[in-house]
Protein backbone atom coordinates (compact mmCIF):
# COMPACT_ATOMS: atom_id res chain seq x y z
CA UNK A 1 69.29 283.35 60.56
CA UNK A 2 70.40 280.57 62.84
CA UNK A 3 74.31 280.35 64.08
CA UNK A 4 74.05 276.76 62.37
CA UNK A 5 73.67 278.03 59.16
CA UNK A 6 75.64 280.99 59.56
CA UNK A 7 78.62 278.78 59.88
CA UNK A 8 78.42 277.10 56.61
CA UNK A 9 78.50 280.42 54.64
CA UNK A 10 81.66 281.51 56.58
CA UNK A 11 83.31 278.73 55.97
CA UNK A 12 82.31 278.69 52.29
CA UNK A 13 83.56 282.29 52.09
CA UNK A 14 87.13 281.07 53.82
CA UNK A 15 87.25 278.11 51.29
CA UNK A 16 86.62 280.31 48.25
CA UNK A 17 89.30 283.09 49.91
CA UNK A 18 91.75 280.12 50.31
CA UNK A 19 91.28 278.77 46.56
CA UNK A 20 91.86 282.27 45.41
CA UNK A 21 94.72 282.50 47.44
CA UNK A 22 96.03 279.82 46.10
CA UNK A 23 95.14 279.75 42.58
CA UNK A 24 96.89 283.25 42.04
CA UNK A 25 100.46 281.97 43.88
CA UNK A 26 100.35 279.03 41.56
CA UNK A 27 99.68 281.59 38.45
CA UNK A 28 102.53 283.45 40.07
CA UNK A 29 104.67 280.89 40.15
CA UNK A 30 104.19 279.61 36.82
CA UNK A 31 104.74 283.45 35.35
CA UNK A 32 107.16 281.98 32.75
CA UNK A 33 104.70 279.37 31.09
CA UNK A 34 101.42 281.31 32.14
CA UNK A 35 103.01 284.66 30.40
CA UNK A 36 103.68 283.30 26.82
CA UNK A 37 100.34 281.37 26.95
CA UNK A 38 98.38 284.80 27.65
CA UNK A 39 99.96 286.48 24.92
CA UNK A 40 99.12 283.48 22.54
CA UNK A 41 95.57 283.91 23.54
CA UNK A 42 95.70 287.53 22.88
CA UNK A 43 97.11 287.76 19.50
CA UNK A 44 94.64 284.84 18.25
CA UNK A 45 92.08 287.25 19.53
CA UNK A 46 93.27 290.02 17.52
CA UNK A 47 94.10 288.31 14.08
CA UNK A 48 90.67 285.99 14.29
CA UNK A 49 88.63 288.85 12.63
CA UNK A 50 91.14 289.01 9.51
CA UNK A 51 90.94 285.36 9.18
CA UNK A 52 87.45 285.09 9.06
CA UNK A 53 86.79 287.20 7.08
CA UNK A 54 89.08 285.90 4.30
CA UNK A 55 86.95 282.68 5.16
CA UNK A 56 83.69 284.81 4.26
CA UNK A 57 85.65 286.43 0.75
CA UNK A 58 85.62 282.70 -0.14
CA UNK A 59 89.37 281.94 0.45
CA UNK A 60 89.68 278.06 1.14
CA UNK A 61 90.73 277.86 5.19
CA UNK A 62 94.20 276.83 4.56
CA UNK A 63 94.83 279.93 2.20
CA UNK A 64 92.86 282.00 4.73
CA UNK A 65 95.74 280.77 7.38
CA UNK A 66 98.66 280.91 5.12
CA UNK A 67 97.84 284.56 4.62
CA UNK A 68 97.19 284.92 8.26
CA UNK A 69 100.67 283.67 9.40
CA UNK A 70 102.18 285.26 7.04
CA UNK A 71 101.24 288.77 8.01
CA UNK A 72 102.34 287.40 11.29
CA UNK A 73 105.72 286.76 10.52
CA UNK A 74 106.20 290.00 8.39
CA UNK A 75 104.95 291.80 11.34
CA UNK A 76 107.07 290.23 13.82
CA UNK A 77 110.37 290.89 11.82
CA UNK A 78 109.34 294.28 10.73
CA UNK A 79 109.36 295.05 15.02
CA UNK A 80 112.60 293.11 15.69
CA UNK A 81 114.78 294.69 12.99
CA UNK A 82 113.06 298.20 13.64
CA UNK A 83 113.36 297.68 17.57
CA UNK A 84 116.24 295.14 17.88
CA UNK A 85 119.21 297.79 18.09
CA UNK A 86 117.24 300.79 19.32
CA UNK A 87 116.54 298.63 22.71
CA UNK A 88 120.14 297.40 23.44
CA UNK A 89 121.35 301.21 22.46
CA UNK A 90 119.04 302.60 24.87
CA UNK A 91 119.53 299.79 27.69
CA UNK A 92 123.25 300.99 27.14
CA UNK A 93 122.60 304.64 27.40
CA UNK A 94 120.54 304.24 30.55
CA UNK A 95 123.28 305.65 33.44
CA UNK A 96 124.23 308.59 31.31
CA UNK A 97 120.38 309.89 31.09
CA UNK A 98 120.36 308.79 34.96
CA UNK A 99 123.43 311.10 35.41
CA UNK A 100 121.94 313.89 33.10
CA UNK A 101 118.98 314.37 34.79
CA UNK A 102 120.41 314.67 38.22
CA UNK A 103 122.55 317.64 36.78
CA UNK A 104 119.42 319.13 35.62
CA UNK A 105 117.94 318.83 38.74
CA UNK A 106 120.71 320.53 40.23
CA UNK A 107 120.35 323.27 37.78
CA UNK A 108 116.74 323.43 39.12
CA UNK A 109 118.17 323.17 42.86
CA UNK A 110 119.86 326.33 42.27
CA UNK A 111 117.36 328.13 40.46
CA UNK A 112 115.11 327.32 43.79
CA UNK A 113 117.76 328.90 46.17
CA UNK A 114 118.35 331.60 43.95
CA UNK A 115 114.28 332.26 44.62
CA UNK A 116 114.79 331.45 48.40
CA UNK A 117 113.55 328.17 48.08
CA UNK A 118 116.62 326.61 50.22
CA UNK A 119 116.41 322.91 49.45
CA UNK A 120 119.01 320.02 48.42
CA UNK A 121 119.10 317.85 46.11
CA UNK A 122 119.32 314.74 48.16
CA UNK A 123 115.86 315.90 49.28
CA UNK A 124 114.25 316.57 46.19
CA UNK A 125 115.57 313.26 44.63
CA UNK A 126 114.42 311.72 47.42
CA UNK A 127 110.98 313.23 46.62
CA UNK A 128 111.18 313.02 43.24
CA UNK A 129 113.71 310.49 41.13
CA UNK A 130 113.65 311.03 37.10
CA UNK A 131 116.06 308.53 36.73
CA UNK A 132 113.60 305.31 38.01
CA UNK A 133 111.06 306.23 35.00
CA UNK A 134 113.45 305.86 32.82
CA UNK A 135 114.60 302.31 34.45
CA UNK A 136 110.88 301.78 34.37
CA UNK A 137 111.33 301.38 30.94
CA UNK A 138 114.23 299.60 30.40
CA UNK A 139 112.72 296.78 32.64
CA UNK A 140 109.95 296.73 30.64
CA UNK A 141 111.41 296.84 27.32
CA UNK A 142 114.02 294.01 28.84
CA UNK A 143 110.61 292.01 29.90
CA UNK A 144 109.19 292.04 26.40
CA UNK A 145 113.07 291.23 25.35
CA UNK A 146 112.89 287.96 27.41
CA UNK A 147 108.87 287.29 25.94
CA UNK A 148 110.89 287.61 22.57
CA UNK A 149 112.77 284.54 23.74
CA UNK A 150 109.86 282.53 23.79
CA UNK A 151 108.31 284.24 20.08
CA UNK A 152 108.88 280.60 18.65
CA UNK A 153 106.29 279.13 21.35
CA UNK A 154 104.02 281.52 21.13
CA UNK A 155 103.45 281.64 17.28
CA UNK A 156 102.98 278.04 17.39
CA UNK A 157 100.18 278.13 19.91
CA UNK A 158 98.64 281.07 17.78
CA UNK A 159 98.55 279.45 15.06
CA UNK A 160 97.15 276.12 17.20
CA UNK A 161 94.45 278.26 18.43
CA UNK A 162 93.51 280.00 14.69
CA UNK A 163 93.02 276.62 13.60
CA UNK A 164 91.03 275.36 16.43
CA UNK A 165 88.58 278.68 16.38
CA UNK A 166 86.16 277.15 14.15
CA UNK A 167 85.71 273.84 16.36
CA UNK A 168 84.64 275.90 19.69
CA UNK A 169 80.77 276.25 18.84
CA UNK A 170 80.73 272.74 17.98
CA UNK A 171 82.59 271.64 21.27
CA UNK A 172 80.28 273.61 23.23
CA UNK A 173 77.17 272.38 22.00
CA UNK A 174 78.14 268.69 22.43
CA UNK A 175 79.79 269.66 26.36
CA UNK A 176 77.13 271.39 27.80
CA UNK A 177 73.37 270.78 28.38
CA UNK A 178 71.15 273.57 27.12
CA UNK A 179 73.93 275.00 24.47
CA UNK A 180 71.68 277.23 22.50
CA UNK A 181 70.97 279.73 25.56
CA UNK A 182 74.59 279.27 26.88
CA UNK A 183 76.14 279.31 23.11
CA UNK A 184 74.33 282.60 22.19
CA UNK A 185 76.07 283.85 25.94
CA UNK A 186 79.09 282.67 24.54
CA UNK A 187 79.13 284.06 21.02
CA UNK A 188 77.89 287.49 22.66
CA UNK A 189 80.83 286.93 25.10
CA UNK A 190 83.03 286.58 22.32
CA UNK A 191 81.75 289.60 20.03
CA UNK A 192 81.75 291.80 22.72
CA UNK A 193 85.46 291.17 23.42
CA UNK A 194 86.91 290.46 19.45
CA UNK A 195 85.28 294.21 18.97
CA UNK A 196 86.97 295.60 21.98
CA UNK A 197 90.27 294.03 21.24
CA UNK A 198 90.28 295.32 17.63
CA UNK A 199 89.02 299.01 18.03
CA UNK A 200 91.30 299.14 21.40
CA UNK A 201 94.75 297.78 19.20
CA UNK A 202 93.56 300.31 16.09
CA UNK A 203 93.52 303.15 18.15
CA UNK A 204 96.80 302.30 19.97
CA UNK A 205 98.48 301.84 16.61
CA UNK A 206 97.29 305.71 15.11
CA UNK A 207 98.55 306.87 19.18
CA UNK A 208 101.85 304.72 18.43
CA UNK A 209 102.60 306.13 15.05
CA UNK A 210 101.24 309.24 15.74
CA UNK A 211 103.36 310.18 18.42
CA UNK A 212 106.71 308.50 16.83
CA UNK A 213 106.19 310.88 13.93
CA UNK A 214 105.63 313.58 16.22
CA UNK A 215 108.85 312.99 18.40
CA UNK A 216 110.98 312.00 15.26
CA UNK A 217 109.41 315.33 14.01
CA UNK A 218 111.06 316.65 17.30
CA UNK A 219 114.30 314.85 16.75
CA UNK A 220 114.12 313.06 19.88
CA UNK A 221 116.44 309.88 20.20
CA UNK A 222 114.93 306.35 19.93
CA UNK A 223 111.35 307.59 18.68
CA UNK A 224 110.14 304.19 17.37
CA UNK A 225 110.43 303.19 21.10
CA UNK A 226 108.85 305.79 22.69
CA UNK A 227 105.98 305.10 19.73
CA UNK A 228 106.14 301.37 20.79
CA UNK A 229 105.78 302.72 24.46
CA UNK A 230 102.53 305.07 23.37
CA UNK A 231 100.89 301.62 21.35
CA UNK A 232 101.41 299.38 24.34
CA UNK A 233 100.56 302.04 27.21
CA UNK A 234 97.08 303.05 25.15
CA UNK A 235 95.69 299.67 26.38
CA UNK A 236 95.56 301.06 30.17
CA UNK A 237 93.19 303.92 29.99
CA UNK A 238 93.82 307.13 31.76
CA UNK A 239 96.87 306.23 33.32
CA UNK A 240 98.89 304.44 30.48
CA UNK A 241 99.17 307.69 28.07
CA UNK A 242 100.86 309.44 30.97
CA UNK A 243 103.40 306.95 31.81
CA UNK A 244 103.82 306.60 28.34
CA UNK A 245 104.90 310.34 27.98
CA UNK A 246 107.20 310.64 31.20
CA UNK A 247 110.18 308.55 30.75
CA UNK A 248 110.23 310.71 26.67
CA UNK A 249 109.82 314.05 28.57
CA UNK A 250 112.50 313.12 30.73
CA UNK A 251 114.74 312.29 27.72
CA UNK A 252 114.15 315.29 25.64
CA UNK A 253 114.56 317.37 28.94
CA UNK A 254 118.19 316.41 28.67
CA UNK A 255 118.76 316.18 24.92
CA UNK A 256 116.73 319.10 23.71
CA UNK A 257 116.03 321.17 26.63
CA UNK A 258 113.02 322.49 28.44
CA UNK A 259 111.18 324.27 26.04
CA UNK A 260 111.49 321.23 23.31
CA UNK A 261 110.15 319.01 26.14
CA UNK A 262 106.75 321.27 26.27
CA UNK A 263 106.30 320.68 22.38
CA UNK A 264 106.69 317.37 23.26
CA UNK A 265 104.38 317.14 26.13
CA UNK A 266 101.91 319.17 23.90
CA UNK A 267 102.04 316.73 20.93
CA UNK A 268 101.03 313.81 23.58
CA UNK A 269 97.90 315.94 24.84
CA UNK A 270 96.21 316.11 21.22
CA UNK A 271 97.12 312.98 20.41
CA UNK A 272 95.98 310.87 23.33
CA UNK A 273 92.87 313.57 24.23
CA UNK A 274 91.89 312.93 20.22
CA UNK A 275 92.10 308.93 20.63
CA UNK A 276 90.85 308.70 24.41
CA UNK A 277 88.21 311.01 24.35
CA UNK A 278 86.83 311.64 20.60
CA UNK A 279 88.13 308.51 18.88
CA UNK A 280 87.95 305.56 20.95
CA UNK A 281 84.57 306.89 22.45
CA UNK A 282 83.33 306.95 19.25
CA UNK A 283 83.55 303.56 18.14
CA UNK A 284 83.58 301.84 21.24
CA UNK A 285 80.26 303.12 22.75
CA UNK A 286 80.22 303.50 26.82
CA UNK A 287 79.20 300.40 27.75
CA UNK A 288 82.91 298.84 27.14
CA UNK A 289 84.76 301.01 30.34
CA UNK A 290 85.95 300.51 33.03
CA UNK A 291 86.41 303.11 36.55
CA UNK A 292 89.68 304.48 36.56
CA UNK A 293 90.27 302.90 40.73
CA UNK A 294 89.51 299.66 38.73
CA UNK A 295 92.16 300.41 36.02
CA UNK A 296 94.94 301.62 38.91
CA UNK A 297 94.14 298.58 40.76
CA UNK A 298 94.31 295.81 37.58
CA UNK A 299 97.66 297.57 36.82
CA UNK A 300 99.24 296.74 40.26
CA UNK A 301 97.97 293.51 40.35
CA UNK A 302 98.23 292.39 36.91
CA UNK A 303 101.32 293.45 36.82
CA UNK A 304 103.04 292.27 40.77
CA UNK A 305 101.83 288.86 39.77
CA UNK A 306 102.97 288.55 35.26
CA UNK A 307 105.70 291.19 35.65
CA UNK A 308 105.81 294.05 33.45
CA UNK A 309 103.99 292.30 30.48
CA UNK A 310 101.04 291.71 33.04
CA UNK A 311 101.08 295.36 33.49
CA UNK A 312 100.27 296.06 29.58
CA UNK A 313 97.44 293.40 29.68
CA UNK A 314 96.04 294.28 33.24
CA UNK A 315 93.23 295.86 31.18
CA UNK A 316 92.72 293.87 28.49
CA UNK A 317 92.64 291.29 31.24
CA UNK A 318 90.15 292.88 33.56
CA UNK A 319 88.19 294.28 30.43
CA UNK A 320 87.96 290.33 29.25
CA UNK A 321 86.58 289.36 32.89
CA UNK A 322 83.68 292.02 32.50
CA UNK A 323 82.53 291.52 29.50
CA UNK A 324 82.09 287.58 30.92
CA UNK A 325 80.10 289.10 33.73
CA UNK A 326 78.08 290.95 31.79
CA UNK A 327 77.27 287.94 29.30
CA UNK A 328 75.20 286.51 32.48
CA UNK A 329 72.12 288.12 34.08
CA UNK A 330 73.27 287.05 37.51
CA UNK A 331 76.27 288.61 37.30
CA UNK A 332 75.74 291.56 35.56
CA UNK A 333 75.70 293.88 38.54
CA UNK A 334 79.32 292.78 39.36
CA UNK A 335 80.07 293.85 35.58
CA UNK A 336 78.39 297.19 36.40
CA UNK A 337 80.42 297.53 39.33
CA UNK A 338 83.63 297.10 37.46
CA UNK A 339 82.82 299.66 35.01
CA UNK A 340 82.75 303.56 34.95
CA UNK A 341 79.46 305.61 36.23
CA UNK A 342 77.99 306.21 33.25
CA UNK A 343 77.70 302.45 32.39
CA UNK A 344 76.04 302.20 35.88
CA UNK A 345 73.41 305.31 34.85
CA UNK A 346 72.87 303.42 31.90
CA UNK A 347 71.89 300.11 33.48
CA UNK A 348 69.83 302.36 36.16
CA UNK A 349 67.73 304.09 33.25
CA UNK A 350 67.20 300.10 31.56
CA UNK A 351 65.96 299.42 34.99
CA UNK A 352 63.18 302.07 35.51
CA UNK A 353 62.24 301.40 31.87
């Protein structure tokens, strides 16, 4: 290859660096508009499959929405009076656990140095500080608190999009050349991820309720949060169950006690190893994964560039982008790439075949 053409391709690989360097400080920058909107899209997502299929019981369209947005609204009041309190008490409440747990962990300094382990505390809370899960929490239940503050905007634009869902086939056939190959890509596109979405938000929900009767069962404090947590957290695979279950470990530590916080810790293991590995796999086949580096790495970027509600849609987010790649043939083997080795086993076996 000549130096003459070598140059073009670096500086096309600068220009697309530099555009993606700039479109993600402008999505950065526009977190508070670019936030709401995401959720929007997400939600309209999730309640498309009830509305059409009222459409296909023979409801007229209008009654089909009317029930629609009605579920909506009964939804979203059910969550603010059940949550409204419980976050403001526990926002409150947040220095005393803080100040709890670095008494127990001065209990557990002395029990070391009673075993001639001779450490202080200032170095093991400098290794190890309890009390920033559980601020870890309050910033993200004071994130969703200031999405809340926008709950006006986004129903609108859900309902906007409900009622435009029906016109998107149509608008892509007259757009595009070719729309039969490229609208089958699209409607496979969109399958792929309405199927995702759904199983992925009915297995949170049994994790979410599951564990809040579990931890009520427990009598720890607050356990429709901590079920909220488990329901959110179940979107990020692998990771999200066990940063779910810290910051309520940590809490019945210091209201229950040690051996309570085991039971507790044990309730999470069959509840998130029956949804994440005999549940979800289940239903959702193997082919809709991703690697666990790529689900670590979606969370800190997702989440440095929306805040924390960019965190709990890193993977829907990244899961969304895949399943586009792998609606193409050319860029199927970045798909594969994204996902976990078994998916890439998979596409090796359709290969030799």
């Amino acid at each position: 290859m000549s130096q003459a053409s070598q140059r073009p391709r670096a500086v096309s690989i600068l220009i697309t660096f530099a555009a993606f360097v700039v479109v993600v400080a402008g999505l950065r920058a526009a977190e508070p508009i670019v936030v709401p909107f995401l959720l929007s899209i997400f939600l309209a997502i999730i309640c498309a499959p009830p509305l059409f299929w009222l459409e296909r019981r023979g409801l007229p369209k209008w009654l089909a929405m009317l029930a629609v947005i009605s579920a909506i609204v009964v939804v979203a009041l059910g969550i603010t009076a059940l949550l409204g309190n419980s976050i403001n008490d526990f926002s409150r409440d947040i220095p005393f656990y803080k100040t709890r747990l670095k008494e127990q962990f001065g209990g557990l300094v002395t029990w070391l140095s009673s075993h001639g382990v001779q450490v202080t505390r200032e170095q093991v809370l400098s290794y190890v500080n309890p009390g920033k899960a559980i601020e870890l929490v309050g910033e993200i239940f004071n994130g969703f608190g200031g999405v809340l503050a926008n709950a006006f905007l986004i129903f609108l634009t859900v309902v906007f999009i409900l009622f435009e869902a029906h016109s998107f086939p149509s608008k892509i056939r007259a757009a595009i050349d070719d729309p039969e190959k490229k609208l089958k890509r699209f409607e496979q596109f969109t399958d792929n991820l309405i199927r995702y979405l759904a199983i992925k938000t009915l297995s949170s929900l049994g994790t979410g309720v599951a564990i809040g009767v579990w931890l009520a069962i427990m009598g720890v404090q607050y356990p429709v949060l901590w079920g909220l947590l488990a329901f959110l957290l179940n979107y990020v695979p692998n990771i999200g169950s066990i940063i779910a279950a810290v910051p309520a470990l940590l809490l019945t530590v210091v209201q229950l006690g040690p051996i309570s916080a085991l039971w507790t810790g044990l309730g999470y293991l069959v509840v998130n190893i029956l949804v994440g590995s005999v549940i979800e796999p289940r239903f959702m086949g193997r082919g809709l994964g991703l690697s666990t580096l790529v689900v670590f790495l979606s969370l800190v970027f997702w989440g440095w560039l929306l805040g924390p509600v960019g965190m709990l849609l890193s993977v829907p987010l990244t899961m969304t982008m895949k399943i586009a790649l792998d609606s193409s043939e050319e860029t199927r083997w970045l798909a594969v790439m994204l996902g976990p080795e078994s998916s890439a086993q998979m596409e090796r076996k359709k290969g030799r075949s």
